[in-house]
Protein backbone atom coordinates (compact mmCIF):
# COMPACT_ATOMS: atom_id res chain seq x y z
CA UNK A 1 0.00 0.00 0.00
CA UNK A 2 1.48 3.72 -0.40
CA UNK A 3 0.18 6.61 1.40
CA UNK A 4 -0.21 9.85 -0.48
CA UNK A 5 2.35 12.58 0.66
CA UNK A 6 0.74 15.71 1.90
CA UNK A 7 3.60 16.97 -0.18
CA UNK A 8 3.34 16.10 -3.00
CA UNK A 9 0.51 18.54 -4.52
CA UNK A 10 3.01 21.16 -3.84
CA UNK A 11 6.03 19.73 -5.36
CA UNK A 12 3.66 19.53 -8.63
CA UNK A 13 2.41 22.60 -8.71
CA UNK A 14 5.75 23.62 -9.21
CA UNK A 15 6.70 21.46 -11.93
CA UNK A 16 7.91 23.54 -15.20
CA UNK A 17 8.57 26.13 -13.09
CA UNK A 18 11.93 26.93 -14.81
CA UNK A 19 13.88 26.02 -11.04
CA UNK A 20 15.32 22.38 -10.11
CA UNK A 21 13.03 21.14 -7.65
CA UNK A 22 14.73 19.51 -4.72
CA UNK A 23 13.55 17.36 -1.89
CA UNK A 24 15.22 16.73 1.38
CA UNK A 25 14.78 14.26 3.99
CA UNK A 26 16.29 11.65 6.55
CA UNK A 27 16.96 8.51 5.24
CA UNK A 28 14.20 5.97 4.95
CA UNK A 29 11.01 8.78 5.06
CA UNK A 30 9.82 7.67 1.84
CA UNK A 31 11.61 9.95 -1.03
CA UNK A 32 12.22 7.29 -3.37
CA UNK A 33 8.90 6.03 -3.20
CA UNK A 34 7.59 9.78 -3.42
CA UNK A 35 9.49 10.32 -6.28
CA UNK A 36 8.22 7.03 -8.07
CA UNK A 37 4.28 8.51 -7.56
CA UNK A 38 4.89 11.42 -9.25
CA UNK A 39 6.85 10.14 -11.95
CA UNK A 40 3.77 7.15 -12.28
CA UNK A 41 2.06 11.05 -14.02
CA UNK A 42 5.06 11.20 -16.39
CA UNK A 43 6.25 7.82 -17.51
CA UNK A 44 6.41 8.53 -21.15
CA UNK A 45 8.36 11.50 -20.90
CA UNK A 46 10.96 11.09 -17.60
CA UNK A 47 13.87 9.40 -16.70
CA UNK A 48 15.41 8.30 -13.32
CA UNK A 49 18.82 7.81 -11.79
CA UNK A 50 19.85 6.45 -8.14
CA UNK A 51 22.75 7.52 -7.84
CA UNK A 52 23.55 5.12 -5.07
CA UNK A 53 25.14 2.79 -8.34
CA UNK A 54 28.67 4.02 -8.95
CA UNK A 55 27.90 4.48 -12.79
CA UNK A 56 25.41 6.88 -12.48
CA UNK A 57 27.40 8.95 -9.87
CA UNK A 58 29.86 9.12 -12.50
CA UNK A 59 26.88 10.32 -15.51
CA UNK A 60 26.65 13.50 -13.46
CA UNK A 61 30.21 14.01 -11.77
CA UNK A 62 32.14 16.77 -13.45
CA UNK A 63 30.35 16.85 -16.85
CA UNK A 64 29.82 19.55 -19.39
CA UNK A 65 26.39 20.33 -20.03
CA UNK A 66 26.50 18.14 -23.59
CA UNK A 67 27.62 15.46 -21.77
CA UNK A 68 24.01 15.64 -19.69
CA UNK A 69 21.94 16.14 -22.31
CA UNK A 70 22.80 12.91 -23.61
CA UNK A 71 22.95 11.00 -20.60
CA UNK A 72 19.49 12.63 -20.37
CA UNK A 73 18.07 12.46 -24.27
CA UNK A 74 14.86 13.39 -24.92
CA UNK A 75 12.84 13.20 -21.77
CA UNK A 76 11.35 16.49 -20.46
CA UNK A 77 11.71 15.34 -16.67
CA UNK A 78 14.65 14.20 -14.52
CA UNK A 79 14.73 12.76 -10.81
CA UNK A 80 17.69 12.16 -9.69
CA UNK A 81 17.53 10.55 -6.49
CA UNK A 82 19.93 10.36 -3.83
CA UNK A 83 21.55 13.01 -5.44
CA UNK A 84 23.85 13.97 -2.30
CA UNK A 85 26.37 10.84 -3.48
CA UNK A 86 27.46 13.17 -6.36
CA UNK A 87 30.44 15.28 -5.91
CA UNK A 88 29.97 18.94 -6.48
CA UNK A 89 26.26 18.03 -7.39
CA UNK A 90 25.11 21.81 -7.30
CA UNK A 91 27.10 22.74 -10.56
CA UNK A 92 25.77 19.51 -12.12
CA UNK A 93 22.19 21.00 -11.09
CA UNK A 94 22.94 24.73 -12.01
CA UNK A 95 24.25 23.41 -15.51
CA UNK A 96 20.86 21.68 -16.21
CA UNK A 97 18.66 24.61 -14.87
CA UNK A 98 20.87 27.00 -16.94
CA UNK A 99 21.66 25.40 -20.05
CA UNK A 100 17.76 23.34 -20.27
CA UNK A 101 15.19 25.39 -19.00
CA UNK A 102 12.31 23.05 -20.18
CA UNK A 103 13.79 20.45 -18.58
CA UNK A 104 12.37 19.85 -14.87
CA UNK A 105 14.80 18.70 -12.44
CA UNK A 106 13.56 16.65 -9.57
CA UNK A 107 16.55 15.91 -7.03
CA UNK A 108 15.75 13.97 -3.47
CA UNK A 109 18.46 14.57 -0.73
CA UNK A 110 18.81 12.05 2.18
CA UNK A 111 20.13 14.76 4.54
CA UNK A 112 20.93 18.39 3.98
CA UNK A 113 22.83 18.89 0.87
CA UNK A 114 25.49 21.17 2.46
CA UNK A 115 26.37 17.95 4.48
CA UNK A 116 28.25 16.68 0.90
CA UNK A 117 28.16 19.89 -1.13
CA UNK A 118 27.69 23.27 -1.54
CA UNK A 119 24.53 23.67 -3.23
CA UNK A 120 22.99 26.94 -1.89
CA UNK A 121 25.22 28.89 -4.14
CA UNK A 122 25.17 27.12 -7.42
CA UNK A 123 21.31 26.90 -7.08
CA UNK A 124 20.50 29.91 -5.62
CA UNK A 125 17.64 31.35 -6.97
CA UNK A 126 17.40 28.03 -9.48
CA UNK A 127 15.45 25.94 -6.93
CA UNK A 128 11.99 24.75 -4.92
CA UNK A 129 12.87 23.76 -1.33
CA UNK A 130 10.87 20.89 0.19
CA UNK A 131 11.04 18.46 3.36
CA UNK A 132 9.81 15.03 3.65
CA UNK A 133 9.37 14.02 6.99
CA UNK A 134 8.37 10.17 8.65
CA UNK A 135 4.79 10.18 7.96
CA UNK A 136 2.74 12.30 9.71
CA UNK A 137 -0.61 11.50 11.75
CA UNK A 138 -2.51 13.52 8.83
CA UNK A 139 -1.16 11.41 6.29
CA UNK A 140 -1.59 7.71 7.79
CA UNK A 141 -5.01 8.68 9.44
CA UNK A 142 -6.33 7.77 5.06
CA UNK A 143 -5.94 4.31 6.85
CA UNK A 144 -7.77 4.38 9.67
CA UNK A 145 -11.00 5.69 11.17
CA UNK A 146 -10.50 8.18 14.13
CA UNK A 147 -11.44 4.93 16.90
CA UNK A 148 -8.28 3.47 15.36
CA UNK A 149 -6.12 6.74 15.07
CA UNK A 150 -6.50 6.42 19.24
CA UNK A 151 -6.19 2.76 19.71
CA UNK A 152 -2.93 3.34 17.51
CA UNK A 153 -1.49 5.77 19.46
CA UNK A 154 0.19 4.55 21.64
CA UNK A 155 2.20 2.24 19.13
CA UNK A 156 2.81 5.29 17.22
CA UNK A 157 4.66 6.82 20.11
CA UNK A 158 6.45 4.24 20.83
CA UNK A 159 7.66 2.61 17.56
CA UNK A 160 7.35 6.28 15.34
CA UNK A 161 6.37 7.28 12.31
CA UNK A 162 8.71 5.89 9.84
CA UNK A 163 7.30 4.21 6.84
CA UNK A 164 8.54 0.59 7.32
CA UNK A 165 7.10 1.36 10.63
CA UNK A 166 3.12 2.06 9.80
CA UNK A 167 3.10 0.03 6.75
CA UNK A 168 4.55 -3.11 8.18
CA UNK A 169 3.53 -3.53 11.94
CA UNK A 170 4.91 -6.90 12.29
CA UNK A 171 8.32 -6.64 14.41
CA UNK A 172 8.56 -2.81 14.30
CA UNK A 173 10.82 -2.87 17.21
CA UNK A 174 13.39 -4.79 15.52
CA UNK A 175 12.54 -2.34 12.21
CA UNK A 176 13.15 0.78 14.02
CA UNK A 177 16.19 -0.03 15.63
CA UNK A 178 17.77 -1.40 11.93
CA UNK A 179 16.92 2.20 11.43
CA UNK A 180 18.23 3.71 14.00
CA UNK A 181 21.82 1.62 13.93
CA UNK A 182 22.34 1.66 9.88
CA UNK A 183 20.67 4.61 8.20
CA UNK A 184 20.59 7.55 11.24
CA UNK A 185 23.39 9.30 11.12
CA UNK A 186 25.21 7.32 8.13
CA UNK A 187 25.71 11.21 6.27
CA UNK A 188 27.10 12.57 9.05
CA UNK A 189 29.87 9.36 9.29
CA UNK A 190 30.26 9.22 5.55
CA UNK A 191 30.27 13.22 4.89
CA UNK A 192 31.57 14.98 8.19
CA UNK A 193 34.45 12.55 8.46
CA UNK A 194 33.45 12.03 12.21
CA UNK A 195 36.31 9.75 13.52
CA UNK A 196 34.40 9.15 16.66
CA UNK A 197 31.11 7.59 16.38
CA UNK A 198 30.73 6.32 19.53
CA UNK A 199 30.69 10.02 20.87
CA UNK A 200 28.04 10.52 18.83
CA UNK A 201 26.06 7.71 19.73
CA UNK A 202 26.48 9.11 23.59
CA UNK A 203 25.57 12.18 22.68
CA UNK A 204 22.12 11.21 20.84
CA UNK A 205 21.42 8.91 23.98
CA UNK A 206 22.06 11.83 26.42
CA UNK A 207 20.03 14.13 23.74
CA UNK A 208 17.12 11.25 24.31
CA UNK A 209 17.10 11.12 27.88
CA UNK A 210 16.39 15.26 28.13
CA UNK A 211 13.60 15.55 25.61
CA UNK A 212 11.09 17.99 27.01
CA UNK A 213 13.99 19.40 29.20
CA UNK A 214 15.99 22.53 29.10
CA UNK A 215 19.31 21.43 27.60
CA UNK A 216 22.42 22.91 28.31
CA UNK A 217 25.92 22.61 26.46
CA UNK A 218 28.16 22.81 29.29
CA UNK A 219 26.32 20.17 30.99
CA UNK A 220 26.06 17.90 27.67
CA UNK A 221 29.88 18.65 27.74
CA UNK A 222 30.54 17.23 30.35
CA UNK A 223 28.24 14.58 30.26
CA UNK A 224 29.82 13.24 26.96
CA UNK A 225 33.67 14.17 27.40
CA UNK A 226 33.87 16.52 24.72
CA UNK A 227 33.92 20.90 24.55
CA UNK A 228 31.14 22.44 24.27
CA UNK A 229 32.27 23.62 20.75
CA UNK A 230 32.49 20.13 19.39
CA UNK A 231 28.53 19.68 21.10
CA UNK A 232 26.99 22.92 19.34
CA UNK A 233 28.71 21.43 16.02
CA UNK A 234 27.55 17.94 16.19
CA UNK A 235 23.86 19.24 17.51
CA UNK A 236 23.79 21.55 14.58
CA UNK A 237 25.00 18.60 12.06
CA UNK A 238 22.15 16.48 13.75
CA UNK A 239 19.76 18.95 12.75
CA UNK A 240 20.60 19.40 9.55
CA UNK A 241 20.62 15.24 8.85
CA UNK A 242 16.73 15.90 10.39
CA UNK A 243 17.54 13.65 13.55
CA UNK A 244 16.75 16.79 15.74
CA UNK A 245 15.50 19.80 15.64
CA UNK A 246 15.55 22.49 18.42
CA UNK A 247 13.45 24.71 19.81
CA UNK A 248 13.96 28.33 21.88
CA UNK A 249 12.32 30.34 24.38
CA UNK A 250 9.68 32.82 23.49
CA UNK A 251 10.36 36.43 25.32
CA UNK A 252 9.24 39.83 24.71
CA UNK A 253 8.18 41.80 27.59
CA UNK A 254 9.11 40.31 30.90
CA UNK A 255 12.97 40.41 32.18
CA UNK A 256 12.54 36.79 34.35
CA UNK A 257 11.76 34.94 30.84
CA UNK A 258 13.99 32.72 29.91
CA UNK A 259 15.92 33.71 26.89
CA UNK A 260 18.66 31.46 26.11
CA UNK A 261 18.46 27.55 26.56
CA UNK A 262 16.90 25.86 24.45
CA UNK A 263 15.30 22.45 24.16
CA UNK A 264 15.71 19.42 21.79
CA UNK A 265 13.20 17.30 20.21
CA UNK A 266 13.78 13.84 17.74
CA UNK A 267 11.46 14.07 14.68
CA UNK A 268 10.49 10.53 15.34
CA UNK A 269 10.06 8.93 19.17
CA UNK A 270 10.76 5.64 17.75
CA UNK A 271 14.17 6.47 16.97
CA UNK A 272 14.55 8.33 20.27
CA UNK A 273 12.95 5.16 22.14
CA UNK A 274 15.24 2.75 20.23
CA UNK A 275 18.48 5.27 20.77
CA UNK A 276 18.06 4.52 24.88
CA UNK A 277 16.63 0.76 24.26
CA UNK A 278 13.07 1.63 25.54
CA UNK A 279 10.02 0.47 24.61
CA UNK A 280 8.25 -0.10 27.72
CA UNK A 281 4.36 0.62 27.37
CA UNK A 282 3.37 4.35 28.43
CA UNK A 283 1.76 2.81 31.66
CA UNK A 284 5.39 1.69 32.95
CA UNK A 285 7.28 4.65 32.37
CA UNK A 286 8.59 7.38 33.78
CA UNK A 287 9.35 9.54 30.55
CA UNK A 288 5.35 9.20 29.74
CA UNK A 289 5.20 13.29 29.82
CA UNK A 290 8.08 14.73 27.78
CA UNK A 291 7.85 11.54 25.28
CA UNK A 292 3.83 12.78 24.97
CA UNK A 293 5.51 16.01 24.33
CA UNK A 294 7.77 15.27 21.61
CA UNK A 295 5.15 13.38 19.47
CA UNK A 296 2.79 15.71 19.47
CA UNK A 297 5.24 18.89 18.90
CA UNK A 298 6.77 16.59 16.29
CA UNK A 299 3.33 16.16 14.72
CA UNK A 300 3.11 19.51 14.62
CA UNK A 301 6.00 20.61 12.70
CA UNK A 302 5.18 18.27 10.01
CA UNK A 303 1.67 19.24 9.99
CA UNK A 304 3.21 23.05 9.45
CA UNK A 305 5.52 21.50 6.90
CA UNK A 306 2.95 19.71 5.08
CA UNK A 307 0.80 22.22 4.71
CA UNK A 308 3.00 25.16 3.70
CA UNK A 309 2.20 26.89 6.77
CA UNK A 310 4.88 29.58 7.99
CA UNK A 311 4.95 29.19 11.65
CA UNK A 312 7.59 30.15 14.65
CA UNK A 313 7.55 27.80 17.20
CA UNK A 314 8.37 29.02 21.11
CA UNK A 315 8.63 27.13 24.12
CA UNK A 316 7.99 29.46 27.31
CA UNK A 317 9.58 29.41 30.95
CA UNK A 318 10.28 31.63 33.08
CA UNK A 319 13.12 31.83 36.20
CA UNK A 320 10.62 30.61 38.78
CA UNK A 321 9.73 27.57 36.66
CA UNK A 322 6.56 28.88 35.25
CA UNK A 323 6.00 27.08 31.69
CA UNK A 324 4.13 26.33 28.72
CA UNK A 325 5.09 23.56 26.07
CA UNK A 326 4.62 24.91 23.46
CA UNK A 327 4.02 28.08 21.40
CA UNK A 328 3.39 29.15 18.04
CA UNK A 329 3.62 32.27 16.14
CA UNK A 330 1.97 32.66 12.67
CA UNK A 331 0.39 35.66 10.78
CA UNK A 332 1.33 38.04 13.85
CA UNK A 333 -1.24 35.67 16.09
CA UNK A 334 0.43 33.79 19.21
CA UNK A 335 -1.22 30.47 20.49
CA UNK A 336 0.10 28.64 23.56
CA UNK A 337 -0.61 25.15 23.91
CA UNK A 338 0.06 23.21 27.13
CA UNK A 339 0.61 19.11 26.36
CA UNK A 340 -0.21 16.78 28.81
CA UNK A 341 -0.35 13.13 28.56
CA UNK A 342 -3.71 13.11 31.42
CA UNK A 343 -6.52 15.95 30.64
CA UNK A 344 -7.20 17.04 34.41
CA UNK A 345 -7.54 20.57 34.85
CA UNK A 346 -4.18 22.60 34.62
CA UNK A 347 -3.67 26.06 36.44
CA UNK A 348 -3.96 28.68 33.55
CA UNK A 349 -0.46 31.27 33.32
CA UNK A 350 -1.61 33.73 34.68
CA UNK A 351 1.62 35.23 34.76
CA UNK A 352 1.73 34.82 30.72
CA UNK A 353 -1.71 35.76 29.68
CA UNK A 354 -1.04 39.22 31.54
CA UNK A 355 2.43 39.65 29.52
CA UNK A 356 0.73 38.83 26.09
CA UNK A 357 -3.66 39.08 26.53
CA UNK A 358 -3.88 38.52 22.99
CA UNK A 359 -2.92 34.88 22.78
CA UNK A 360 -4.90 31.96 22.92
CA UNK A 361 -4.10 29.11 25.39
CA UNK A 362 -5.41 25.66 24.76
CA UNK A 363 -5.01 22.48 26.76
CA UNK A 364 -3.97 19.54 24.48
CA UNK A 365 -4.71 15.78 25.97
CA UNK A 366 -5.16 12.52 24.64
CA UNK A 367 -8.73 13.07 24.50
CA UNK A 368 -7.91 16.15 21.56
CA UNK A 369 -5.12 15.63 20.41
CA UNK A 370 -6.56 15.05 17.00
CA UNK A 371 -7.39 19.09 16.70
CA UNK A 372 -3.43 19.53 17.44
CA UNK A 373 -1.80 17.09 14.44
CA UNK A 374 -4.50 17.15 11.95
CA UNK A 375 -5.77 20.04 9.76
């Protein structure tokens, strides 16, 4: 079975646009098979390369523009998939957008390009930017009817989002951690030249064990045996290979806000569960709250991303522990969300209504967390 990608209307829509189109995303979210859909609309007149076979590396390493137009022929559409195995792949690109406008250049990027090459030059202005994300509770909930979507859930959280994940539920523990151990951080390893991967496994368990939690570098320093330099570089690489993505205090008016920690979140809890070997049902654990937390802020940035909606997202704290979870700024509106894993009545912030009376607060529970991750 394949699920649609909320996507992939918009990567159409810009088809023959006269810009290479490229697509970015962690290994194993599903580009490939993305990529196949859309071409399924263009057989007769598109071509595609994996450029995970040495051959075709070489088709589109170092080449004059001839050279691609007859690895290419006649076809009017080109995906080129994995394209981040090609040395100096943005001048390939930037050739083909120059030389053959009519030509529409679909590339798919299994972690941010400027992890192998510097594409944001060559391309700039010559390119459509999207993500592809594990699937998202929008996109699988085609499957299911909304009593399933919540007898699911608690699966989802623990075993993620990825597609080998929903699509095959049979031994998704074993799945997830295949995942996890072979494909995670493979670009960083193969790209970054890391020579120690085991400090990079530490650091992604001692990333895991603080989701929901302020997270400091000194202490993360410390905590893995390397400078706090080394952690701000390997976070941001992280991020950019979509493992992580981080998320900073919203201030404005008061001085006691918080205003420079930040906090960490894994796009996927599977992979956060399988990094610290944890897959305990929610009723045993301990991490039930901030793992709650992560899914459903996780949702939510795909939900943005899916939908082409333009949001900042804000966590807020203050220095005498006052907090919300989660807020988001969009169209000059501010909503605050507060996530909790039980739906009993929370004490509303006071303290932050009265610094900014125009935003909306919402509790988000179990029992709604549909109105949170779907449109």
């Amino acid at each position: 079975m394949v699920i649609k990608r909320a996507i992939q209307p918009q990567i159409q829509n810009k088809m023959f646009g006269g810009k290479a189109i490229i697509i970015y995303g962690a290994r194993q979210v599903g580009k490939t098979t993305l990529i196949k859909e859309i071409q399924k609309e263009y057989l007769n007149e598109s071509i595609y390369f994996n450029c995970d076979e040495p051959d075709i590396r070489d088709s589109f390493t170092d080449v004059t523009s001839t050279e691609l137009k007859i690895v290419i022929g006649d076809k009017k559409i080109v995906f080129i998939d994995e394209a981040q195995r090609v040395r100096n792949i943005g001048l390939t690109l930037k050739l083909l957008v120059d030389n053959y406008p009519q030509i529409q250049v679909v590339a798919t990027g299994s972690s941010s390009f400027d992890l192998s090459n510097k594409i944001v030059e060559p391309l700039t202005g010559r390119k459509y930017e999207f993500l592809l994300y594990p699937f998202s509770s929008e996109e699988i909930r085609t499957m299911y009817t909304e009593l399933e979507m919540n007898r699911l859930l608690e699966r989802r959280i623990l075993f993620g989002m990825y597609p080998d994940i929903v699509l095959n539920e049979a031994g998704a523990e074993t799945t997830i951690k295949e995942i996890t151990k072979s494909y995670l951080y493979k670009d960083l390893l193969q790209f970054e030249q890391i020579k120690n991967p085991e400090i990079l496994e530490k650091l992604l368990e001692a990333l895991a064990l603080q989701i929901g939690n302020l997270v400091s570098y000194n202490e993360l320093s410390s905590l893995v045996g390397i400078n706090k330099k080394t952690v701000a570089r390997y976070i941001d690489l992280l991020e950019k290979a979509f493992v992580i993505f981080r998320v900073k205090p919203y201030s404005r008016n008061l001085r006691k806000e918080l205003t420079k920690l930040r906090k960490i979140y894994f796009f996927d809890t599977g992979i956060r569960n399988a990094l610290i070997n944890n897959f305990n049902e929610l009723q045993l654990r301990q991490d039930v709250g901030n793992l709650w937390e992560n899914f459903l802020i996780s949702e939510r940035v795909k939900l943005n991303n899916n939908q082409g909606i333009d949001a900042n997202i804000y966590f807020w704290r203050t220095h005498q522990k006052q907090e919300i979870d989660y807020l988001e700024e969009k169209q000059g509106k501010l909503s605050a969300f507060e996530l909790k894993w039980s739906s009993k009545k929370i004490t509303r912030p006071t303290t932050f209504l009265q610094a900014y009376p125009q935003s909306l607060f919402e509790l988000i529970s179990r029992e709604n967390y549909q109105r949170f991750v779907l449109k």
